[in-house]
C-alpha atoms as a PDB file:
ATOM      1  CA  UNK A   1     -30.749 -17.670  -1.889  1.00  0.00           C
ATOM      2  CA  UNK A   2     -29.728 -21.147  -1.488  1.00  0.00           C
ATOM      3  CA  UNK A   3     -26.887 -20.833  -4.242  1.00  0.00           C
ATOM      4  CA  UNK A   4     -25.381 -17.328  -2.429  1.00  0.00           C
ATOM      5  CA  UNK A   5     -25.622 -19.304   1.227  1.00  0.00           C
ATOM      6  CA  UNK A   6     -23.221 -21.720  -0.362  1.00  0.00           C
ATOM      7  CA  UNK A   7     -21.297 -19.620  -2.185  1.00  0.00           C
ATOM      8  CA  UNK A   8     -20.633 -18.386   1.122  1.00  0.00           C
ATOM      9  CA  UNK A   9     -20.346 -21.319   2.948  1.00  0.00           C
ATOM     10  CA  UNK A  10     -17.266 -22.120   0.492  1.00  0.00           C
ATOM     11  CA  UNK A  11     -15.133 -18.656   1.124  1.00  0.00           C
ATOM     12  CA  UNK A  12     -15.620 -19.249   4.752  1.00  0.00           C
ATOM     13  CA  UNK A  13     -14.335 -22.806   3.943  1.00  0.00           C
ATOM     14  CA  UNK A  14     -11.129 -21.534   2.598  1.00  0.00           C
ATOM     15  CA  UNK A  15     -12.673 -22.131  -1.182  1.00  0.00           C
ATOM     16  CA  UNK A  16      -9.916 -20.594  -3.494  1.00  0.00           C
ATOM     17  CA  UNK A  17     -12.216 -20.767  -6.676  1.00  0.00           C
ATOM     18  CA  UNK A  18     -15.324 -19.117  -4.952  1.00  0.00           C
ATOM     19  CA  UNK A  19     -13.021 -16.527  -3.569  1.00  0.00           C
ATOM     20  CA  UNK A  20     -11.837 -15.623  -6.509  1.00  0.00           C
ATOM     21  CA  UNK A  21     -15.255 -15.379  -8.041  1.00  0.00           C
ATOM     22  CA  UNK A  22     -16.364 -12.805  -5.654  1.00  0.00           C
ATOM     23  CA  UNK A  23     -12.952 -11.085  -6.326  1.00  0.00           C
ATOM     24  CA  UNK A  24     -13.707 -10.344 -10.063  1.00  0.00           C
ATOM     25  CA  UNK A  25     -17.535  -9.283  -9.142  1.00  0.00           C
ATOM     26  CA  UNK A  26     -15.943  -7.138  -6.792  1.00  0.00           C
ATOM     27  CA  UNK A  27     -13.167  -5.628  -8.970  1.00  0.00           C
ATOM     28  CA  UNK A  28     -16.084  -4.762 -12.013  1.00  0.00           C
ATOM     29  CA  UNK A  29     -17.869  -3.373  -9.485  1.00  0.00           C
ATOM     30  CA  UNK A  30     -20.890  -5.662  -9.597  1.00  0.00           C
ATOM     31  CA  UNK A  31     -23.752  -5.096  -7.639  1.00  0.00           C
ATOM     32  CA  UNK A  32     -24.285  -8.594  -6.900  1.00  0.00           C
ATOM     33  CA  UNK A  33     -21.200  -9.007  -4.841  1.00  0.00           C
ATOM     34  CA  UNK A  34     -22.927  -6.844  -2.506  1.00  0.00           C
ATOM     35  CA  UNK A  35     -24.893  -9.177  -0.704  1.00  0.00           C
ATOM     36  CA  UNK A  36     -22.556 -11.982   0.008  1.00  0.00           C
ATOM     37  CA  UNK A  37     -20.197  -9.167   0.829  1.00  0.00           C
ATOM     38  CA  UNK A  38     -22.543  -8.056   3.912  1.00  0.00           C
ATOM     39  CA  UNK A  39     -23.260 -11.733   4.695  1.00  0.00           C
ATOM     40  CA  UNK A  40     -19.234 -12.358   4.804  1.00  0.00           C
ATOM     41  CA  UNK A  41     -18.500  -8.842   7.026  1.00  0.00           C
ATOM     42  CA  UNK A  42     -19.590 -10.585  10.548  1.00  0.00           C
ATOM     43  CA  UNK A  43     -16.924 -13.326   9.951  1.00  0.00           C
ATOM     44  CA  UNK A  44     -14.253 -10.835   9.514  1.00  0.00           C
ATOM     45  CA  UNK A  45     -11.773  -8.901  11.721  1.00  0.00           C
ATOM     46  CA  UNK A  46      -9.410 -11.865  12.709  1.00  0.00           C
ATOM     47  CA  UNK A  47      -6.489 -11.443  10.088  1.00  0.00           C
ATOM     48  CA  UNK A  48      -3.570  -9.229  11.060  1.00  0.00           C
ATOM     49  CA  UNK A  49      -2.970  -6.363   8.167  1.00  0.00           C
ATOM     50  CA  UNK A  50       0.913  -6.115   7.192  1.00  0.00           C
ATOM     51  CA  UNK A  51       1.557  -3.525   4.908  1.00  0.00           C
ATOM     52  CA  UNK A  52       4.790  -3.845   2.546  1.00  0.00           C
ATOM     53  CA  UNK A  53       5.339  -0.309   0.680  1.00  0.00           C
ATOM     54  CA  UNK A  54       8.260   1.476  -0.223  1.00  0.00           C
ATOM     55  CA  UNK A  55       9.668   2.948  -3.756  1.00  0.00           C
ATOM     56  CA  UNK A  56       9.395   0.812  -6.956  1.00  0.00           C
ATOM     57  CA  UNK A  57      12.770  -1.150  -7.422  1.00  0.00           C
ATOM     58  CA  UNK A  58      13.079  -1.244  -3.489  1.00  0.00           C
ATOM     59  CA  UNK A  59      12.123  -5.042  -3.652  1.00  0.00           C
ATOM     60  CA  UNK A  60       8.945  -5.454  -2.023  1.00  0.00           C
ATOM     61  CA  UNK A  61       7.995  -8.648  -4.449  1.00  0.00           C
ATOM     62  CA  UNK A  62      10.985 -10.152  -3.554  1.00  0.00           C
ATOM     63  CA  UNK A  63      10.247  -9.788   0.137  1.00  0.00           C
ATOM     64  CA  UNK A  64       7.221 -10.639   0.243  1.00  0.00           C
ATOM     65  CA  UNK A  65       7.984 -14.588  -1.546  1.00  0.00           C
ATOM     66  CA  UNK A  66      10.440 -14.869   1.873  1.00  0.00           C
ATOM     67  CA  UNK A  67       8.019 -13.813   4.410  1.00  0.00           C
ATOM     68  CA  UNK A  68       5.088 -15.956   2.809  1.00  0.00           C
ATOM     69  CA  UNK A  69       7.993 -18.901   2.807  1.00  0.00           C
ATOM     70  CA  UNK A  70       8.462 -17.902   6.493  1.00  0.00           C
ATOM     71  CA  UNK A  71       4.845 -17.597   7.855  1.00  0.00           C
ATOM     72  CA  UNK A  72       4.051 -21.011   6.024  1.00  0.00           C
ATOM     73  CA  UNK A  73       6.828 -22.812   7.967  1.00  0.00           C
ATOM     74  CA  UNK A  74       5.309 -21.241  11.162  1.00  0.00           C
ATOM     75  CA  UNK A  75       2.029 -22.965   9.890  1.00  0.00           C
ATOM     76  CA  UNK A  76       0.060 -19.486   9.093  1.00  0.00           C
ATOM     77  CA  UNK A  77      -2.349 -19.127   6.445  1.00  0.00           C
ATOM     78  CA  UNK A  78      -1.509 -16.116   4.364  1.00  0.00           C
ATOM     79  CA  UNK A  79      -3.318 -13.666   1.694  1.00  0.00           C
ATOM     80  CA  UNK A  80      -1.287 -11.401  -0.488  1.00  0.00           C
ATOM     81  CA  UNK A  81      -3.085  -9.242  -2.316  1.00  0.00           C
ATOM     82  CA  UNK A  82      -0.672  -6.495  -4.717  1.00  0.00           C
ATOM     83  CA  UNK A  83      -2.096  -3.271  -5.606  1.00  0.00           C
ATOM     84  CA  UNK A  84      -0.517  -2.968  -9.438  1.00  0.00           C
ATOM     85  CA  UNK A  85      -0.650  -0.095 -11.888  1.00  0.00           C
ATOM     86  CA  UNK A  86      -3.998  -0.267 -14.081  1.00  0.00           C
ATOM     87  CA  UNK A  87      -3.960  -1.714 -17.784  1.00  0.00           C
ATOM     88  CA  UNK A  88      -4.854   1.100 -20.191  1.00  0.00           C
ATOM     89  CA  UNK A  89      -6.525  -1.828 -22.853  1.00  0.00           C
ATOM     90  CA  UNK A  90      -8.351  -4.258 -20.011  1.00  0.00           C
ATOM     91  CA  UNK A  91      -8.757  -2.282 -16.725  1.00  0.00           C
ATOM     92  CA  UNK A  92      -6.624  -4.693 -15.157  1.00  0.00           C
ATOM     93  CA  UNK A  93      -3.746  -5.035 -13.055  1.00  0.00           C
ATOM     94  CA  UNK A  94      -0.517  -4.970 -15.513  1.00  0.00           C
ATOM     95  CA  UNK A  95       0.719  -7.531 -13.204  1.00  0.00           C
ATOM     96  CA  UNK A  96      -0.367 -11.045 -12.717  1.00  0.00           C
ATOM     97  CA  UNK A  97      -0.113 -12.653  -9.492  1.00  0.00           C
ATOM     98  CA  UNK A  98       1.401 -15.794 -11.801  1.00  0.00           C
ATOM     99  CA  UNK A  99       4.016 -13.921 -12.611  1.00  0.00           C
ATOM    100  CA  UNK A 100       5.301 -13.493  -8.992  1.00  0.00           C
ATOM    101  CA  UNK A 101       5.555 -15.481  -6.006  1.00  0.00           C
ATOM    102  CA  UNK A 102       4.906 -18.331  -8.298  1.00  0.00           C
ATOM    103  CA  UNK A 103       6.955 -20.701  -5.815  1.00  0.00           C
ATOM    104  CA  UNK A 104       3.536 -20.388  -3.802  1.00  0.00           C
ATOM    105  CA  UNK A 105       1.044 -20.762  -6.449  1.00  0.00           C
ATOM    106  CA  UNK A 106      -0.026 -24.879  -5.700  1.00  0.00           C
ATOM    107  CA  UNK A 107       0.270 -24.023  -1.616  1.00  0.00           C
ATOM    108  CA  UNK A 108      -3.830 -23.736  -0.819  1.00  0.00           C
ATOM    109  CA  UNK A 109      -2.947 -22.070   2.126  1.00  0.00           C
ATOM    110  CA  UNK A 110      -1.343 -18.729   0.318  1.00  0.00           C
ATOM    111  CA  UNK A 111      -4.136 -16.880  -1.776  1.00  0.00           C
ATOM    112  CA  UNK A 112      -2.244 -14.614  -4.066  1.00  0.00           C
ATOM    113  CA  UNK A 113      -4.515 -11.731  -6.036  1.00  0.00           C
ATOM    114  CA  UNK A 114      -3.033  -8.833  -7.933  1.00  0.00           C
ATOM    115  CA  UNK A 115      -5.794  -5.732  -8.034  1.00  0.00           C
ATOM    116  CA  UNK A 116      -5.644  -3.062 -10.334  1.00  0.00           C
ATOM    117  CA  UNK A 117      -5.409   0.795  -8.975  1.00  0.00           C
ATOM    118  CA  UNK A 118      -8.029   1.782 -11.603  1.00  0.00           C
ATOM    119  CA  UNK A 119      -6.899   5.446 -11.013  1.00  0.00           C
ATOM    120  CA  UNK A 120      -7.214   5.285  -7.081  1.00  0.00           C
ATOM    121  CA  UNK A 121      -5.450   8.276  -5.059  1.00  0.00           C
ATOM    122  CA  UNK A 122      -2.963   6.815  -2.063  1.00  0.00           C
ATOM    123  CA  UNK A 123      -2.214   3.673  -4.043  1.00  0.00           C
ATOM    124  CA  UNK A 124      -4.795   1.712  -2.789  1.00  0.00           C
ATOM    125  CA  UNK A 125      -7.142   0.177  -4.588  1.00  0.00           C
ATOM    126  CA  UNK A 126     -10.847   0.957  -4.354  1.00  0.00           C
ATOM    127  CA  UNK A 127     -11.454  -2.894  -4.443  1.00  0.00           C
ATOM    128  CA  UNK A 128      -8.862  -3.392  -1.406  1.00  0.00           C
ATOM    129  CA  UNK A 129     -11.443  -3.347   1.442  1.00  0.00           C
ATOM    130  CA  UNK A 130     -13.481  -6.121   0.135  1.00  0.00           C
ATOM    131  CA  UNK A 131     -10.369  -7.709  -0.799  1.00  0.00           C
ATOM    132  CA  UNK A 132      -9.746  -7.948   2.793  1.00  0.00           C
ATOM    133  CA  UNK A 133     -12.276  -9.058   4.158  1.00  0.00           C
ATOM    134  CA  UNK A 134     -12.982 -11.907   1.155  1.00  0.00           C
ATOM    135  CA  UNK A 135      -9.243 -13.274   2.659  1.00  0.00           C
ATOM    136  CA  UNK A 136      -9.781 -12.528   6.008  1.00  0.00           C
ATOM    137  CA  UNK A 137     -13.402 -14.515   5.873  1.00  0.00           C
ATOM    138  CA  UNK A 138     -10.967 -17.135   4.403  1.00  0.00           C
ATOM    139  CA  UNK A 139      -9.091 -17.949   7.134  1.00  0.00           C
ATOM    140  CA  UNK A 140      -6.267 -15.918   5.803  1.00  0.00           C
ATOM    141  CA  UNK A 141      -3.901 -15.334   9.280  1.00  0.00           C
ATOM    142  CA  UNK A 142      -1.972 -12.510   8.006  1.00  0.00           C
ATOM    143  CA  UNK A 143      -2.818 -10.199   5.123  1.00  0.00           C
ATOM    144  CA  UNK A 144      -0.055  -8.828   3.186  1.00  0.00           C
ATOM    145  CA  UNK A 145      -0.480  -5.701   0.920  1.00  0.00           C
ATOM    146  CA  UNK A 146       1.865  -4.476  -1.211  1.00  0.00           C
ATOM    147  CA  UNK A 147       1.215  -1.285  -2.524  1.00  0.00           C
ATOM    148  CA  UNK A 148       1.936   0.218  -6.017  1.00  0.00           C
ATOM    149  CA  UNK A 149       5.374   1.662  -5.687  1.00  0.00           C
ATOM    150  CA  UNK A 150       4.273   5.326  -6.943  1.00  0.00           C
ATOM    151  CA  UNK A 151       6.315   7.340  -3.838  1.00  0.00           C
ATOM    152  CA  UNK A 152       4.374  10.018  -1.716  1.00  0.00           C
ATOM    153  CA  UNK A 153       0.642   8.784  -2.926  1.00  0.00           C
ATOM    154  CA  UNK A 154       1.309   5.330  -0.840  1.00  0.00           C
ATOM    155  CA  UNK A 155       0.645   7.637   2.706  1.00  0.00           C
ATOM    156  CA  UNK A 156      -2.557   6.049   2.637  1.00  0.00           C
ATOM    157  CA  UNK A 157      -1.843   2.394   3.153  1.00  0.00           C
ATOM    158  CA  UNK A 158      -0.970   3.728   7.241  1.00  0.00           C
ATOM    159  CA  UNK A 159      -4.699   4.165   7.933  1.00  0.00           C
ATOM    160  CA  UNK A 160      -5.175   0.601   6.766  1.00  0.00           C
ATOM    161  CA  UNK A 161      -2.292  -2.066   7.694  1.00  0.00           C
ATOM    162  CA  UNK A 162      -2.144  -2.831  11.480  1.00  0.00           C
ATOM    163  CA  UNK A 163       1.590  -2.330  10.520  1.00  0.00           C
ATOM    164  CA  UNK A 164       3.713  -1.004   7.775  1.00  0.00           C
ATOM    165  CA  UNK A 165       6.897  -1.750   6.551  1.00  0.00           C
ATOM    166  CA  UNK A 166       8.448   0.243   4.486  1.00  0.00           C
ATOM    167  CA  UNK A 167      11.266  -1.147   2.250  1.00  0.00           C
ATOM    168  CA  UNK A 168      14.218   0.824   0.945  1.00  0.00           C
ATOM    169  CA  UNK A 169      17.346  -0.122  -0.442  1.00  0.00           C
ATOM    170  CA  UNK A 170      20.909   1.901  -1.478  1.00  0.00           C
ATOM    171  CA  UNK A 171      21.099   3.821  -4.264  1.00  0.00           C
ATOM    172  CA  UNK A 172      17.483   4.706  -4.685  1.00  0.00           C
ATOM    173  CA  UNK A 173      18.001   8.521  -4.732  1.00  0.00           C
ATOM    174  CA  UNK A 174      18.210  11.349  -2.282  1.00  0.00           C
ATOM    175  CA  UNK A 175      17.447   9.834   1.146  1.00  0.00           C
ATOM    176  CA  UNK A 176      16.158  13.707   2.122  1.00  0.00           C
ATOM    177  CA  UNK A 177      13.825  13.143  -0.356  1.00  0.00           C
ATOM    178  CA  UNK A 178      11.831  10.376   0.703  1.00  0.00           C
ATOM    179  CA  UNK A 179      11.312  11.889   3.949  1.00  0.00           C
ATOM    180  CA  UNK A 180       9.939  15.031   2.345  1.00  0.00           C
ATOM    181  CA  UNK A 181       7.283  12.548   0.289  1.00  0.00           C
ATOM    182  CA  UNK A 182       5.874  11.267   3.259  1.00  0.00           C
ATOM    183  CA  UNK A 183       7.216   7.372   3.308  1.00  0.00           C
ATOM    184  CA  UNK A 184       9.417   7.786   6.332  1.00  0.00           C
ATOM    185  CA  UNK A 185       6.765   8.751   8.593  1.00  0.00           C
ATOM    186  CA  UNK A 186       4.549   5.932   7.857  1.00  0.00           C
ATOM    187  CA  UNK A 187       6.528   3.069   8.582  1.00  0.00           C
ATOM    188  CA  UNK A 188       6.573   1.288  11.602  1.00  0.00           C
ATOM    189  CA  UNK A 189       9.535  -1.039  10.807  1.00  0.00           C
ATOM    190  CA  UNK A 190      11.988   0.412   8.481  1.00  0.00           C
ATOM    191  CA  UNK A 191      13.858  -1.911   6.502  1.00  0.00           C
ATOM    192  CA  UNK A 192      17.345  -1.362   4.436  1.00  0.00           C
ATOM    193  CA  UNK A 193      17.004  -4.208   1.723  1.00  0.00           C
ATOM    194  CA  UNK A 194      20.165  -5.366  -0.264  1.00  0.00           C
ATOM    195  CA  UNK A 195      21.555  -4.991   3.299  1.00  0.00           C
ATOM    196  CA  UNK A 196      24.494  -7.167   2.449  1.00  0.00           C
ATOM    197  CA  UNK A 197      25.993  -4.420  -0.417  1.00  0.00           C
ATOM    198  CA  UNK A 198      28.539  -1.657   0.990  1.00  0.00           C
ATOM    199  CA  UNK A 199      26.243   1.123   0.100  1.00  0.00           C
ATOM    200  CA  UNK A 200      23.348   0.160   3.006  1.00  0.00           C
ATOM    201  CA  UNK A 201      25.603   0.611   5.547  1.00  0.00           C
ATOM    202  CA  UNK A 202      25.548   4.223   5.161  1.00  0.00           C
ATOM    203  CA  UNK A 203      21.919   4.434   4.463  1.00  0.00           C
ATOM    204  CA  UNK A 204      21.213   2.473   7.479  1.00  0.00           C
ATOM    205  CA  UNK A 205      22.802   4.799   9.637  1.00  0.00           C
ATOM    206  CA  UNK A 206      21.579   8.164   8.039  1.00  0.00           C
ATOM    207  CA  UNK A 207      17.962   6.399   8.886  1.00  0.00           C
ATOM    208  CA  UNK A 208      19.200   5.858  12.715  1.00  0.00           C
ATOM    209  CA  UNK A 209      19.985   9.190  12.749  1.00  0.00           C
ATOM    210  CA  UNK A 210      16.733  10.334  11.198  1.00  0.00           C
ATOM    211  CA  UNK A 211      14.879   8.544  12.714  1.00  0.00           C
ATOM    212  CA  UNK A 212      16.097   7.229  16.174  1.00  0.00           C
ATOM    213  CA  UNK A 213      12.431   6.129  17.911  1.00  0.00           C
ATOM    214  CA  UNK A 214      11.580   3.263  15.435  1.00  0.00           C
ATOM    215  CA  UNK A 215      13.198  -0.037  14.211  1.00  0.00           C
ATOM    216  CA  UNK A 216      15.518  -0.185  11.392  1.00  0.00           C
ATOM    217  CA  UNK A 217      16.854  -3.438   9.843  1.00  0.00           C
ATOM    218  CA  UNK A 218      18.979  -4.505   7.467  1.00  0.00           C
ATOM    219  CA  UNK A 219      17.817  -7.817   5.156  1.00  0.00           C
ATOM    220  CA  UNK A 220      18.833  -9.434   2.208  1.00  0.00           C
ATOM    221  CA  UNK A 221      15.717 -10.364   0.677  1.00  0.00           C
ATOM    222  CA  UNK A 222      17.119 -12.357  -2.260  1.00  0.00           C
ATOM    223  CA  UNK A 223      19.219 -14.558  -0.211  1.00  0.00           C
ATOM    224  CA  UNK A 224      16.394 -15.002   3.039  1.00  0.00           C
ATOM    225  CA  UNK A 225      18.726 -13.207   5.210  1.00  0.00           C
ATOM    226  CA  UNK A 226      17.630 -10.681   8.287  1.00  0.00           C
ATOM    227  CA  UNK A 227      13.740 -12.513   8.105  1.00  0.00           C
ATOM    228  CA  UNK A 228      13.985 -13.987  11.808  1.00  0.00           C
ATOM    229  CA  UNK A 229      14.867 -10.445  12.721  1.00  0.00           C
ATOM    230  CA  UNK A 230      11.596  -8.707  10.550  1.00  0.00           C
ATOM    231  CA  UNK A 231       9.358 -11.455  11.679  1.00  0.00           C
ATOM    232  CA  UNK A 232       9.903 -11.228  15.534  1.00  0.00           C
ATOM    233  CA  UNK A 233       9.763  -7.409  14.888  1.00  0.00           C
ATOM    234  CA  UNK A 234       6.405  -7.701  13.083  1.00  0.00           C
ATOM    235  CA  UNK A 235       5.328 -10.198  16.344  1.00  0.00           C
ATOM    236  CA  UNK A 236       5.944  -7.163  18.694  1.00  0.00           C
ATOM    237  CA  UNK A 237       4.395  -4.532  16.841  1.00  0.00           C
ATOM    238  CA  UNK A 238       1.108  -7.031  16.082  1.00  0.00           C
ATOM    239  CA  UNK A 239       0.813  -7.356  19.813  1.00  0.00           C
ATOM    240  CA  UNK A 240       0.883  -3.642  20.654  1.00  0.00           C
ATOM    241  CA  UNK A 241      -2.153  -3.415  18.241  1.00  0.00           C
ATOM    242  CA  UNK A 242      -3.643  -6.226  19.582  1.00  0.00           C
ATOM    243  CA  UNK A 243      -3.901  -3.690  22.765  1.00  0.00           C
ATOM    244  CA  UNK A 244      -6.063  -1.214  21.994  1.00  0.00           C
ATOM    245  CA  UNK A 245      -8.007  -0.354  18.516  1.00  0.00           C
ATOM    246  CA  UNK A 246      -7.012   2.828  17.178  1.00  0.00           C
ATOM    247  CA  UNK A 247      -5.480   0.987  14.280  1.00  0.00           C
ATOM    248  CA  UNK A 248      -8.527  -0.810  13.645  1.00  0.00           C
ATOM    249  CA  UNK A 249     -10.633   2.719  14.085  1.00  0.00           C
ATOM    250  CA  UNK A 250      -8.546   4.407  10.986  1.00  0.00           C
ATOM    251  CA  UNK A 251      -9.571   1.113   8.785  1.00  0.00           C
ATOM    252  CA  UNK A 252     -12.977   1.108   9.375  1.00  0.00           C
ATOM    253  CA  UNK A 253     -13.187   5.076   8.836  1.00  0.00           C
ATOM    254  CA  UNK A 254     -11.132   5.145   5.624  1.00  0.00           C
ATOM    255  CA  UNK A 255     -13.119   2.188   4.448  1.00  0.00           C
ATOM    256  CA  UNK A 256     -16.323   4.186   4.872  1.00  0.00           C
ATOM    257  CA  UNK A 257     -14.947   7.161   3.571  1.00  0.00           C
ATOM    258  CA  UNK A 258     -14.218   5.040   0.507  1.00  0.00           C
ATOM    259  CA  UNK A 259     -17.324   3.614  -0.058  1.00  0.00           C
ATOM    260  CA  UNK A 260     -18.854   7.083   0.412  1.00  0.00           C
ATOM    261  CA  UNK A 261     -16.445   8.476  -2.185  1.00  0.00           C
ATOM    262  CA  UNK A 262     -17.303   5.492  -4.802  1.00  0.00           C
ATOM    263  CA  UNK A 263     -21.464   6.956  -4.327  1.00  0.00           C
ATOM    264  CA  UNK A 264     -21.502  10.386  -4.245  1.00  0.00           C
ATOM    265  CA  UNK A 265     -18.342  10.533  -6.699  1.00  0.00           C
ATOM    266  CA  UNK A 266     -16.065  12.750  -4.820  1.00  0.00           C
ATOM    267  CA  UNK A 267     -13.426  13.140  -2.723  1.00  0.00           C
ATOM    268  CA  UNK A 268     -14.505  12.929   1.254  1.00  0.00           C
ATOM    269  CA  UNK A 269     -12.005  13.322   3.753  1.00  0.00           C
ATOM    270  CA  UNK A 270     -14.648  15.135   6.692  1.00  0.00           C
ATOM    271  CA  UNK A 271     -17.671  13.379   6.782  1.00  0.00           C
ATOM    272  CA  UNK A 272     -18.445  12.490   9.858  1.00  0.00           C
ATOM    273  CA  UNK A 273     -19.894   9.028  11.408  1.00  0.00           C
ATOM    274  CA  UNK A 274     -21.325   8.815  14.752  1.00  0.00           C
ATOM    275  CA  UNK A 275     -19.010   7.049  16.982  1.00  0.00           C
ATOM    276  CA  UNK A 276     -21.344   4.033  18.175  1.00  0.00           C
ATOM    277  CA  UNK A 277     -21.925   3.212  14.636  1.00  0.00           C
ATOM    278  CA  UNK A 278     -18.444   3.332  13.873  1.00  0.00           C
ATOM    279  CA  UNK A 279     -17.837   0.695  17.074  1.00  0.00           C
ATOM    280  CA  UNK A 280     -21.043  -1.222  15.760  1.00  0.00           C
ATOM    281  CA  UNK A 281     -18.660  -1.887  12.923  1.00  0.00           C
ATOM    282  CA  UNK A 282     -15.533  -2.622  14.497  1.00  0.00           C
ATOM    283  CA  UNK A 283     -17.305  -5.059  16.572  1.00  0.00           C
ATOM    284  CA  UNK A 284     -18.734  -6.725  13.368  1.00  0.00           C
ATOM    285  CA  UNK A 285     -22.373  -5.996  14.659  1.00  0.00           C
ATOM    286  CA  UNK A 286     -23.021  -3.635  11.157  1.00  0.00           C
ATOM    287  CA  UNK A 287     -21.704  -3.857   8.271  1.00  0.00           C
ATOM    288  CA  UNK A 288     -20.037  -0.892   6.565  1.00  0.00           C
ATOM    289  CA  UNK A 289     -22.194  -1.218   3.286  1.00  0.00           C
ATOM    290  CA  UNK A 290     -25.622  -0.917   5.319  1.00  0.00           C
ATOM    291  CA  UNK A 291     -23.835   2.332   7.239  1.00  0.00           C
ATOM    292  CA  UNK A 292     -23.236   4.036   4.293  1.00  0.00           C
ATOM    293  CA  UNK A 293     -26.741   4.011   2.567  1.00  0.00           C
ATOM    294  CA  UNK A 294     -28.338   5.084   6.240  1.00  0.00           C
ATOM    295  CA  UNK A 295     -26.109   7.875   5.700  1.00  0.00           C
ATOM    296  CA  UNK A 296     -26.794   9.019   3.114  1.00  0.00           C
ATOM    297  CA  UNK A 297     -30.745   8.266   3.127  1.00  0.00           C
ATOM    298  CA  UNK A 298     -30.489  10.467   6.126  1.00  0.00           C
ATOM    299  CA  UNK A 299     -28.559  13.473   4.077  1.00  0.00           C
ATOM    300  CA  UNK A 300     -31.109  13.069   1.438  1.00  0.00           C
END
């Protein structure tokens, strides 16, 4: 007992090596993690969720190095945890956090972790929850995901992110198309990358035209440029959530939903949770791991 308390006591301290312990239990799906998981839940529910998804190639990586280089000058603590395709020898993610947004590697205030889809449906990854709230006990200000790049099956990350930006860039294919897969509808900032090429002028303006009630901005990534811009956009749309919690609702529920599907082995998208427990758990008075084995004691 007295080794988990400090175990704990470390991730809540910002601890980057006990974090990352917990992280590995939790990716092999140890049982131990469980616990300190449920001990951890009650100091969760400050960080802000930004979700960065879009088509592989779009540049979300790329991105994501400028706004952690952005939020650290505005003194935030950040988390970035990548959802990357599975290995097919170790289980893992095919790509190390080491391997990008190394410029941020020695900064103790950015906790980079790459997780592996392991076969998960919506590109998340079934170890993404407790991801979350491993960073957000951190400390970790703002939580950015970026998701696996794999078109239509990314839908999912809009039940999850307070907001989502989806990234696009010129000559990525047939515009029409990635409005038919889904991606359009989920953003809540659209954002033309390789802005300062020719080509995104015209697909900015075929999005304006698509799509005429949301924001739509042009960056350059690479070079830093349009960030101001994203960042005061991503300010706006963070205080609209901070309004009311309908956002927060659709976590909790898919995250239950997910746990449910990881014990019964199947596919739930109806089951049904009373609504006080649900608000017991966005108020961090229950934790979602105790919910779901009440619910299912009680369905035998």
């Amino acid at each position: 007992m007295k080794n988990r308390e400090a175990w704990v006591r470390k991730i809540l301290e910002g601890d980057v090596r006990s974090a990352s312990r917990l992280l590995t239990l939790v990716e092999n799906q140890d049982p131990t993690a469980i616990p300190l998981l449920k001990t951890l839940f009650r100091h969760t529910g400050n960080a802000n969720l930004i979700g960065i998804t879009g088509p592989a190639g779009a540049g979300k990586s790329t991105l994501i190095n400028q706004l952690i280089t952005a939020l650290r000058k505005e003194k935030r603590s950040v988390g970035v945890l990548a959802v990357d395709p599975t290995s097919p020898f170790s289980g893992g993610a095919i790509l190390g956090d080491r391997l990008r947004m190394h410029p941020h590697f020695l900064d103790r205030e950015v906790f980079i972790r790459s997780l592996a889809t392991r076969g998960a449906w919506g590109g998340i990854s079934p170890a993404l929850f407790n991801a979350i709230h491993i960073l957000d006990a951190m400390g970790k200000e703002r939580i950015l995901i970026e998701t696996v790049g794999v078109g239509q099956d990314e839908v999912e990350i809009a039940d999850l992110a307070d907001v989502v930006v989806l990234v696009l860039s010129p000559g990525m294919g047939d515009e029409v198309q990635l409005m038919k897969a889904g991606l359009l509808e989920i953003g809540d900032i659209l954002v033309v990358n390789k802005g300062d090429l020719k080509e995104s002028q015209q697909l900015y303006y075929q999005l304006k035209e698509m799509i005429p009630d949301r924001p739509i901005l042009k960056i350059a990534a690479e070079k830093g440029e349009g960030l101001p811009a994203l960042l005061s956009e991503i300010g706006k749309q963070l205080s609209k959530i901070e309004t009311h919690g309908a956002k927060r609702k659709s976590f909790i529920m898919e995250e239950l939903r997910t746990l449910l599907r990881e014990e019964i082995g199947q596919t739930v998208l109806q089951a049904s949770f009373d609504e006080r427990a649900v608000e017991a758990v966005l108020l961090r008075k229950r934790d979602p791991y105790r919910l779901i084995q009440s619910w299912l004691k009680r369905r035998g």
